[in-house]
Structures are given as structure tokens and as C-alpha cells.
Protein backbone atom coordinates (compact mmCIF):
# COMPACT_ATOMS: atom_id res chain seq x y z
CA UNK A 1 0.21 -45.10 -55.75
CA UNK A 2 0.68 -41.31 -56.62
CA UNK A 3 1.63 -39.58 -53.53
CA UNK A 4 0.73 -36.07 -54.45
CA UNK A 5 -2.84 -36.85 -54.97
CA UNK A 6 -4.85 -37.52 -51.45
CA UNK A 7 -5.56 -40.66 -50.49
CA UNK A 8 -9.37 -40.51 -50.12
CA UNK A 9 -9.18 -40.73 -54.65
CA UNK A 10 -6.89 -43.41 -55.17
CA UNK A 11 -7.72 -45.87 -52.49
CA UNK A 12 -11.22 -48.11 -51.30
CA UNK A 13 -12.27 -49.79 -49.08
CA UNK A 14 -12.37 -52.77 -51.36
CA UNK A 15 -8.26 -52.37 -52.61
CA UNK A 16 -7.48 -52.18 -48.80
CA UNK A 17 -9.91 -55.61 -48.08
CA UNK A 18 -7.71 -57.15 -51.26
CA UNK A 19 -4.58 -56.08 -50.07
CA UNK A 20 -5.32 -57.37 -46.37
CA UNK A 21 -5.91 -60.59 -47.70
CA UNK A 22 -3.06 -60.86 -49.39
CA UNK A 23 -1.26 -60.08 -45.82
CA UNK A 24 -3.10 -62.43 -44.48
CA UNK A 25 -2.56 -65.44 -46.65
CA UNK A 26 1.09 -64.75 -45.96
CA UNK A 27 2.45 -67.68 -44.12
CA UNK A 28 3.18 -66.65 -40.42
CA UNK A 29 6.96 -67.65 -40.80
CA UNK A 30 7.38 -65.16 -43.34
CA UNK A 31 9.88 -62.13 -41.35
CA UNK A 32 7.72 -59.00 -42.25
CA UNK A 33 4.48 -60.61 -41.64
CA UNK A 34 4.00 -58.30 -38.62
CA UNK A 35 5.27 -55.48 -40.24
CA UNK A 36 3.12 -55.71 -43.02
CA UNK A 37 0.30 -55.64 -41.33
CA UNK A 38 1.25 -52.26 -38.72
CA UNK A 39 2.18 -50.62 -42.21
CA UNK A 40 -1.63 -51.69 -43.64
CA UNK A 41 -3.54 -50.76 -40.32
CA UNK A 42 -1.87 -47.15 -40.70
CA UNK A 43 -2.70 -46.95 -44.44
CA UNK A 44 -6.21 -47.71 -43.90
CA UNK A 45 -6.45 -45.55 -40.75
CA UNK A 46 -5.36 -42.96 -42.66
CA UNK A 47 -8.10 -43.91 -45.41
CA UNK A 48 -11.29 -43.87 -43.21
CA UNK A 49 -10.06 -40.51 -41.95
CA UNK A 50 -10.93 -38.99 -45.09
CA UNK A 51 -14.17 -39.93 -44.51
CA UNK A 52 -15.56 -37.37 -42.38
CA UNK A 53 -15.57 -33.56 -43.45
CA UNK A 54 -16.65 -31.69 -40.58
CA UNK A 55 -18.31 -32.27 -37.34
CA UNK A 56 -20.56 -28.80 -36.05
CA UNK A 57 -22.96 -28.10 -33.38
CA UNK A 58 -25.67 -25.83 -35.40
CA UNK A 59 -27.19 -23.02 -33.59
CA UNK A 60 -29.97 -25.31 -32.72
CA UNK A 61 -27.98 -27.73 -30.58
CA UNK A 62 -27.91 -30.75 -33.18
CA UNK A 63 -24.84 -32.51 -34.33
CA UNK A 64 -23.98 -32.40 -37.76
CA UNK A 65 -21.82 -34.98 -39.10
CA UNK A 66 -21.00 -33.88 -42.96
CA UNK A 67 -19.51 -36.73 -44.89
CA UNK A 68 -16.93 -36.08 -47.33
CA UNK A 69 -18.84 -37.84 -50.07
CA UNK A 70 -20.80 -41.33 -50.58
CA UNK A 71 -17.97 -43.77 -49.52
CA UNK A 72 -19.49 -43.80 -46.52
CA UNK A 73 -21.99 -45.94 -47.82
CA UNK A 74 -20.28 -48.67 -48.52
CA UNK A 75 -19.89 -49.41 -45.05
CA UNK A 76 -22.01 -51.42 -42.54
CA UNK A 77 -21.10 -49.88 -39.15
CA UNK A 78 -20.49 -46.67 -38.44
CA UNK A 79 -21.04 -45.10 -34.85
CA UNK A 80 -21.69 -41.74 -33.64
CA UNK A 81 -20.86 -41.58 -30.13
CA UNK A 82 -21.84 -38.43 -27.33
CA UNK A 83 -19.34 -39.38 -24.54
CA UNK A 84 -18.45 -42.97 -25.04
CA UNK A 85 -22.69 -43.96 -25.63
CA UNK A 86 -23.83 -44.46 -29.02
CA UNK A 87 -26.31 -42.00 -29.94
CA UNK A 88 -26.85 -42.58 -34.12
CA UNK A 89 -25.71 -45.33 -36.56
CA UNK A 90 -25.15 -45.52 -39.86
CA UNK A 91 -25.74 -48.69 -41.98
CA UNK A 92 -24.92 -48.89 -45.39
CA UNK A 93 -26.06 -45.15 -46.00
CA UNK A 94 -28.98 -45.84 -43.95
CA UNK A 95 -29.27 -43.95 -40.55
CA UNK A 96 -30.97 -44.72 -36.90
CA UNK A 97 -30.55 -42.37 -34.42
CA UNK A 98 -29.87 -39.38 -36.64
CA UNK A 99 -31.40 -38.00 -40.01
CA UNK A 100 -29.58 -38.61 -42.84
CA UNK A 101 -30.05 -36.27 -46.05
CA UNK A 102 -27.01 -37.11 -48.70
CA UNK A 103 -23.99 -36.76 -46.91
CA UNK A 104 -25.14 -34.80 -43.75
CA UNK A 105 -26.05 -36.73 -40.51
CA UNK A 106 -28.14 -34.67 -37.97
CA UNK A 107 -27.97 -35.58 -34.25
CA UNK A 108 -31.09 -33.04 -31.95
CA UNK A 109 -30.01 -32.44 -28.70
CA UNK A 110 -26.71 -32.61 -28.06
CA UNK A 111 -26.13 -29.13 -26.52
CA UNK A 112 -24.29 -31.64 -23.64
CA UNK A 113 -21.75 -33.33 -25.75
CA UNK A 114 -18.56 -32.93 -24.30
CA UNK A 115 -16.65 -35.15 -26.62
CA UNK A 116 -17.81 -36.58 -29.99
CA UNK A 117 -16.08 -39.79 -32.00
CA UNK A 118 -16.85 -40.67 -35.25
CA UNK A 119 -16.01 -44.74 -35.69
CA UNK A 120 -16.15 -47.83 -38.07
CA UNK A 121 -16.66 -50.65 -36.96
CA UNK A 122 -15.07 -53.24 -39.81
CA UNK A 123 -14.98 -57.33 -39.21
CA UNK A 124 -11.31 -57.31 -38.23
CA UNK A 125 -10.82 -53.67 -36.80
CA UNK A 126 -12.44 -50.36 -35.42
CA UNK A 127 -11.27 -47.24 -36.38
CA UNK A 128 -11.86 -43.46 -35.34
CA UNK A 129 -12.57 -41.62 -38.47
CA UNK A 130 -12.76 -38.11 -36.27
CA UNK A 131 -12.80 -37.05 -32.43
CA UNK A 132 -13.85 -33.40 -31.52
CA UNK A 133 -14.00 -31.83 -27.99
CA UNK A 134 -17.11 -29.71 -26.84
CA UNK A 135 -14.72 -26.60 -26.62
CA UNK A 136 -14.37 -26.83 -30.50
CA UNK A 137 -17.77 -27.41 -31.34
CA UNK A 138 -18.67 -24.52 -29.30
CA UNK A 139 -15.48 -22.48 -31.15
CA UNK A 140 -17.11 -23.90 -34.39
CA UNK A 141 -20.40 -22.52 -33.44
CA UNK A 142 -19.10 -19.07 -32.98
CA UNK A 143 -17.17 -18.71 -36.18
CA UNK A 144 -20.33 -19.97 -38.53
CA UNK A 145 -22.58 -17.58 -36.67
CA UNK A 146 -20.14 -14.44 -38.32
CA UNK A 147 -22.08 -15.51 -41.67
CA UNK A 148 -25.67 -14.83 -42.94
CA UNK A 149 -24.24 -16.86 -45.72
CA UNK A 150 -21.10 -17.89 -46.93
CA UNK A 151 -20.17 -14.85 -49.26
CA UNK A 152 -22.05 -12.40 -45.99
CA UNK A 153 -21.37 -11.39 -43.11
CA UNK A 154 -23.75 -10.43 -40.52
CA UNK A 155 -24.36 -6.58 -39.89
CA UNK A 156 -23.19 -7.13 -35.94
CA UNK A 157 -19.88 -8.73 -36.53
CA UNK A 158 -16.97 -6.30 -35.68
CA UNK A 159 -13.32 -6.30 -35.83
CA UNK A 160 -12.41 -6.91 -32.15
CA UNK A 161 -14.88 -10.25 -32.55
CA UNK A 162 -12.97 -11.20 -35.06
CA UNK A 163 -9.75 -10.15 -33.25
CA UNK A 164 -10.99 -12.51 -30.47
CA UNK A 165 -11.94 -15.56 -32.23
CA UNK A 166 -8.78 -15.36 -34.02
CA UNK A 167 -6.77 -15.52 -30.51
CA UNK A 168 -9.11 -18.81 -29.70
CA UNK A 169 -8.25 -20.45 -33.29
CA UNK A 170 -4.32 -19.55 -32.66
CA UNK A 171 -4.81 -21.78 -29.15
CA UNK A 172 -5.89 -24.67 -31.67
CA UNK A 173 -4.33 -27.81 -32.38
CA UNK A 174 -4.43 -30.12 -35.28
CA UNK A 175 -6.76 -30.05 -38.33
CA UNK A 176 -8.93 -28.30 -36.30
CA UNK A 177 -7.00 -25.09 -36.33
CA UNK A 178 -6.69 -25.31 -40.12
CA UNK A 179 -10.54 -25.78 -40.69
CA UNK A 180 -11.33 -22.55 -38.31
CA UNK A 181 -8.00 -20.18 -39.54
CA UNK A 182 -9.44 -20.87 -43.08
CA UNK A 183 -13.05 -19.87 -42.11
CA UNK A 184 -11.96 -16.95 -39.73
CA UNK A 185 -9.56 -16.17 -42.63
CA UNK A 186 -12.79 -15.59 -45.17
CA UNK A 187 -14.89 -13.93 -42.56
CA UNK A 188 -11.77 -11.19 -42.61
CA UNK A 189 -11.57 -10.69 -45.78
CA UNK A 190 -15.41 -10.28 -45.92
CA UNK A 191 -15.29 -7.65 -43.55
CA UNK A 192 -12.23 -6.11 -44.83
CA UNK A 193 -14.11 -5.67 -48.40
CA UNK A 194 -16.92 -3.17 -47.01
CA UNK A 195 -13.93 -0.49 -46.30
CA UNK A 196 -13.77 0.19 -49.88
CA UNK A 197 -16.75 1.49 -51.82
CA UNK A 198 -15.10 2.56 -54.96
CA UNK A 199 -12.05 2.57 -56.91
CA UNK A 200 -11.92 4.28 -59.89
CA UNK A 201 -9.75 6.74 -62.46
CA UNK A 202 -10.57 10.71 -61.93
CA UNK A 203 -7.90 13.21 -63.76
CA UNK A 204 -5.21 10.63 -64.66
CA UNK A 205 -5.18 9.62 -60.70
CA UNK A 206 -6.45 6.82 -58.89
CA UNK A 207 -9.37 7.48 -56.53
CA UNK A 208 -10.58 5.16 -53.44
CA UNK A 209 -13.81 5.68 -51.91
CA UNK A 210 -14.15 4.11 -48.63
CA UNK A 211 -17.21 3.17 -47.52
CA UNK A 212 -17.42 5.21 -43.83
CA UNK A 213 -14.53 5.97 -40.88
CA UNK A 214 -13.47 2.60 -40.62
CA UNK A 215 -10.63 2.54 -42.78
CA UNK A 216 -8.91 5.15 -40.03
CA UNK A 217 -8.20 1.94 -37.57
CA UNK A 218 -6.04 -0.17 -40.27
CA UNK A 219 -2.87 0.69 -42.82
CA UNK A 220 -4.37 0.68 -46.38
CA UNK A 221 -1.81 0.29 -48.87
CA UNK A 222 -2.37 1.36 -52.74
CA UNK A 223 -0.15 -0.37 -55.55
CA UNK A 224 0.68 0.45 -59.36
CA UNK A 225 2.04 -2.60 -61.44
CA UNK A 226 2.88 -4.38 -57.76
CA UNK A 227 4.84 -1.35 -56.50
CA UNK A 228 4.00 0.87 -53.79
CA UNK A 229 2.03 4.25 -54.59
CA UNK A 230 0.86 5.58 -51.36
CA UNK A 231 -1.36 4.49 -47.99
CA UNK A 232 -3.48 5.80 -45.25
CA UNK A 233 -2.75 4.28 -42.16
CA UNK A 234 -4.98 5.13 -39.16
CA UNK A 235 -6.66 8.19 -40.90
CA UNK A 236 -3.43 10.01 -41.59
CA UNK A 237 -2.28 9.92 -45.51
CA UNK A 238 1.23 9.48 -47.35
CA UNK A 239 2.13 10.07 -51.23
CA UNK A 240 -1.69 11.36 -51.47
CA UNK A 241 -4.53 13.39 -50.43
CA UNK A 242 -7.28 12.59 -47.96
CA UNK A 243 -10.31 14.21 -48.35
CA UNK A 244 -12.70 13.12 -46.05
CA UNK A 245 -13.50 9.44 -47.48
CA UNK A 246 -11.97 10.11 -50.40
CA UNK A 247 -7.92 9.10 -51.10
CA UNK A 248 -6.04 9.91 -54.25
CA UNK A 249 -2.30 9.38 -54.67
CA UNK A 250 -0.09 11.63 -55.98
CA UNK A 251 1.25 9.74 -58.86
CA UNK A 252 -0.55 9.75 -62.01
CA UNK A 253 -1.67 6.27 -63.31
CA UNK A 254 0.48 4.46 -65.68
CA UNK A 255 -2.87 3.11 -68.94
CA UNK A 256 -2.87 -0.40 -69.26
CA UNK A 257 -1.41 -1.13 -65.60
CA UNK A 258 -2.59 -3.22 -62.34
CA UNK A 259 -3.72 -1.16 -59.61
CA UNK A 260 -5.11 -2.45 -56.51
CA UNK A 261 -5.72 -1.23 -52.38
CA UNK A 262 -4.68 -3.73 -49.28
CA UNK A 263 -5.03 -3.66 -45.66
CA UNK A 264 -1.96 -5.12 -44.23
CA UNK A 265 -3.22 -5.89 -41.01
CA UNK A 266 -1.53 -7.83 -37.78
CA UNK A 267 -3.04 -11.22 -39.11
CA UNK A 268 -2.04 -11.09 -42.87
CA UNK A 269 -2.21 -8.84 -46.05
CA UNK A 270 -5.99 -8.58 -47.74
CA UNK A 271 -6.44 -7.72 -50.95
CA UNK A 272 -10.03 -5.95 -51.09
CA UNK A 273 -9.99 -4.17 -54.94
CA UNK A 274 -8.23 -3.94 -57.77
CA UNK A 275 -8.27 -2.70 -61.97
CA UNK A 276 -6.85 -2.46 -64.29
CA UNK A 277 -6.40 1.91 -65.20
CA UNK A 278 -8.01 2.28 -68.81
């Protein structure tokens, strides 16, 4: 078994069954019977987590239970449960309880759900394949409404919502918090890219356009061939001139080289345009 590639592509369900049997058929006198067998339940707990993508609350109060692909077919049992009660099944790819289109299970009317668990039922075990608290869902929620679609934000969404959200994710544990940092991550950078309206070459010097009066509550940061040039940093200018939404540094442009504009900002650095100067 590689271990640099992830589990979920070089295991099945049907190489774990094999190996288990061969566990099993040990005699029970042999020393690392027991062993054996904690070491498999771990490896295939580890497995069926790979199973699930995502759970979500959509903005209509439904569960959505996104598979990770069609292994989840192959099994006979597997539960959705609201607070400890059953509320959909899934049978070898076929669904009660729930609609099922592909690999996206939809539960209505769960806007109560205070805790959600995802589990297999197998002959000799039951597993938990993922577990997610009503506070996420809800933190889920808010981050997917930032976007009319993945690539767009919505015309509403400002920085200090961001900001906000952002202090919620950091409160995160688990693979939770990496799921939301990445998505809160994009929606940034989305709404870091509508500062800039143009970047362009004008008289040997680079020119940045931004887009309206934003830019004067963040440090923008121009480079030449990775190396500093200049910045505006809340409105005021240095190494350039600032002429109302207009920015040029000082130094002439260097044909043939990189250029590109960042907002270093208290969560990371964003790259939002770059060229190359012709």
C-alpha cells in the first residue's frame, strides 16, 4: 500500500472483507490475533470515512448528504440519523427516506437537527462515516449563501461579513474547519478581485485601475519580477502616484517581466492581477 496516495483509491470494501477473513481464520492461539484485528477495525474506519464528502443544510432546510463518489453503493446499510432516530436509508444506492440523485442524498425538513451521523451498518461492525453538530450546519449555511455561484459572489456580501465568519471558522475544530477556511478562503479572494479593474502599461509605467474607494481600507502591494515596486495602503501611496482611482509606480517597467498587485491583508496575502509588461 502506497501511503502518499489517500486511502479512499487504493482500498475496497471487498480487499478489507478479504483481509478480515484472513484475520479471522487465524487460529485464536495465535499472539497478535487481537492486535490484528484493532489494527483492521482502524484501517477500515478510516476507509468508510472517505465515504462522505460533505454534509449541508441548504437554504431550504433539507439535509444534503454528498457522497464522495459511487462506493457507496456497494453497500447495504447505510443510516442517516437526526438526533439518534433514523430519518433516510440507503440500500445498495437505493434510498428511502431521502431522494437520491447520483451521489447527493436530500433529507426536507430538518431545520431541527441538532446533531447529524452518517453510519454503516456492515454484518460484523457499524461505523460512523461522519458526525456534524447543528452549529456547523448552520456555519455551513452562512458561508454557501456568500455565493450566487461558485466563481460569484453576491452583490450584499461585505468585508466585515467576511471578517465575521472568518472569526466563527477560526473557533472550528477538525475537518470541519478545513472544509469552511477553504470556502471562506475563495469567497476572499472573490471579493478581493473586484478592487482591481485594470492593470495595464501607459508611458513605460505600470497603471492599476481600481474599481471604486474600496481599495483605501486594505495595503495593496505592486511587484516587478517578485520584488517590491510600490503600494497604497489605506488610500495613502508610496514609490507612486495616486490619482484618484488610478495608481502608477514610479519605476519604469522592466519588457518581458512579471508584474502583479496583492492585498496583504490580516488573514493572508491575495493575489488579484497580474502580466506580463510587453
Amino acid at each position: 500500500m502506497n501511503a502518499s496516495e489517500p486511502i479512499g483509491t487504493i482500498l475496497t470494501q471487498a480487499k478489507l472483507d478479504a483481509l478480515r477473513n484472513r484475520i479471522d481464520a487465524l487460529p485464536s492461539t495465535f499472539d497478535y490475533k487481537e492486535k490484528l484485528l484493532e489494527l483492521f477495525t482502524k484501517l477500515e474506519d478510516k476507509y468508510l470515512a472517505t465515504l462522505v464528502k460533505d454534509i449541508q443544510l441548504d437554504s431550504q432546510s433539507a439535509l444534503v448528504v454528498s457522497f464522495t463518489d459511487e462506493k457507496f453503493k456497494d453497500y447495504a446499510k447505510i443510516k442517516v440519523l437526526v438526533d439518534d432516530q433514523p430519518v433516510a436509508e440507503v440500500k445498495n444506492g437505493i434510498s428511502s427516506g431521502g431522494q437520491l440523485d447520483d451521489n447527493v442524498l436530500t433529507i426536507p425538513n430538518q431545520a431541527d437537527a441538532h446533531v447529524v451521523t452518517v453510519v454503516a451498518e456492515l454484518p460484523h461492525k457499524s461505523y460512523i462515516l461522519k458526525m456534524i453538530s447543528q452549529d456547523i450546519l448552520l456555519l455551513k449555511r452562512q458561508v454557501e449563501a456568500l455565493f450566487e455561484t461558485n466563481d460569484q459572489l453576491k452583490s450584499e456580501v461585505t468585508q466585515d461579513l467576511l471578517d465575521q465568519l472568518r472569526t466563527q471558522i477560526n473557533a472550528v475544530k477538525g475537518s470541519e474547519k478545513t472544509i469552511l477556511t477553504q470556502r471562506i478562503n475563495h469567497a476572499q479572494q472573490l471579493f478581493l478581485n473586484t478592487l482591481v479593474a485594470d492593470m495595464s502599461v501607459k508611458n513605460n509605467k505600470i497603471v492599476v485601475t481600481f474599481a471604486n474607494e474600496l481599495f483605501k481600507h486594505y495595503k495593496i502591494v505592486v511587484l516587478g519580477n517578485n520584488s517590491y515596486l510600490a503600494e497604497v495602503t489605506n488610500g495613502q501611496n508610496y514609490y507612486g502616484s495616486l490619482n484618484g482611482n488610478v495608481f502608477t509606480p514610479s519605476k519604469s517597467v522592466v519588457h518581458g517581466h512579471p508584474y502583479r498587485v496583492e492585498v496583504r491583508y490580516a488573514s493572508g496575502t491575495y493575489k488579484i492581477r497580474e502580466m506580463i509588461a510587453e
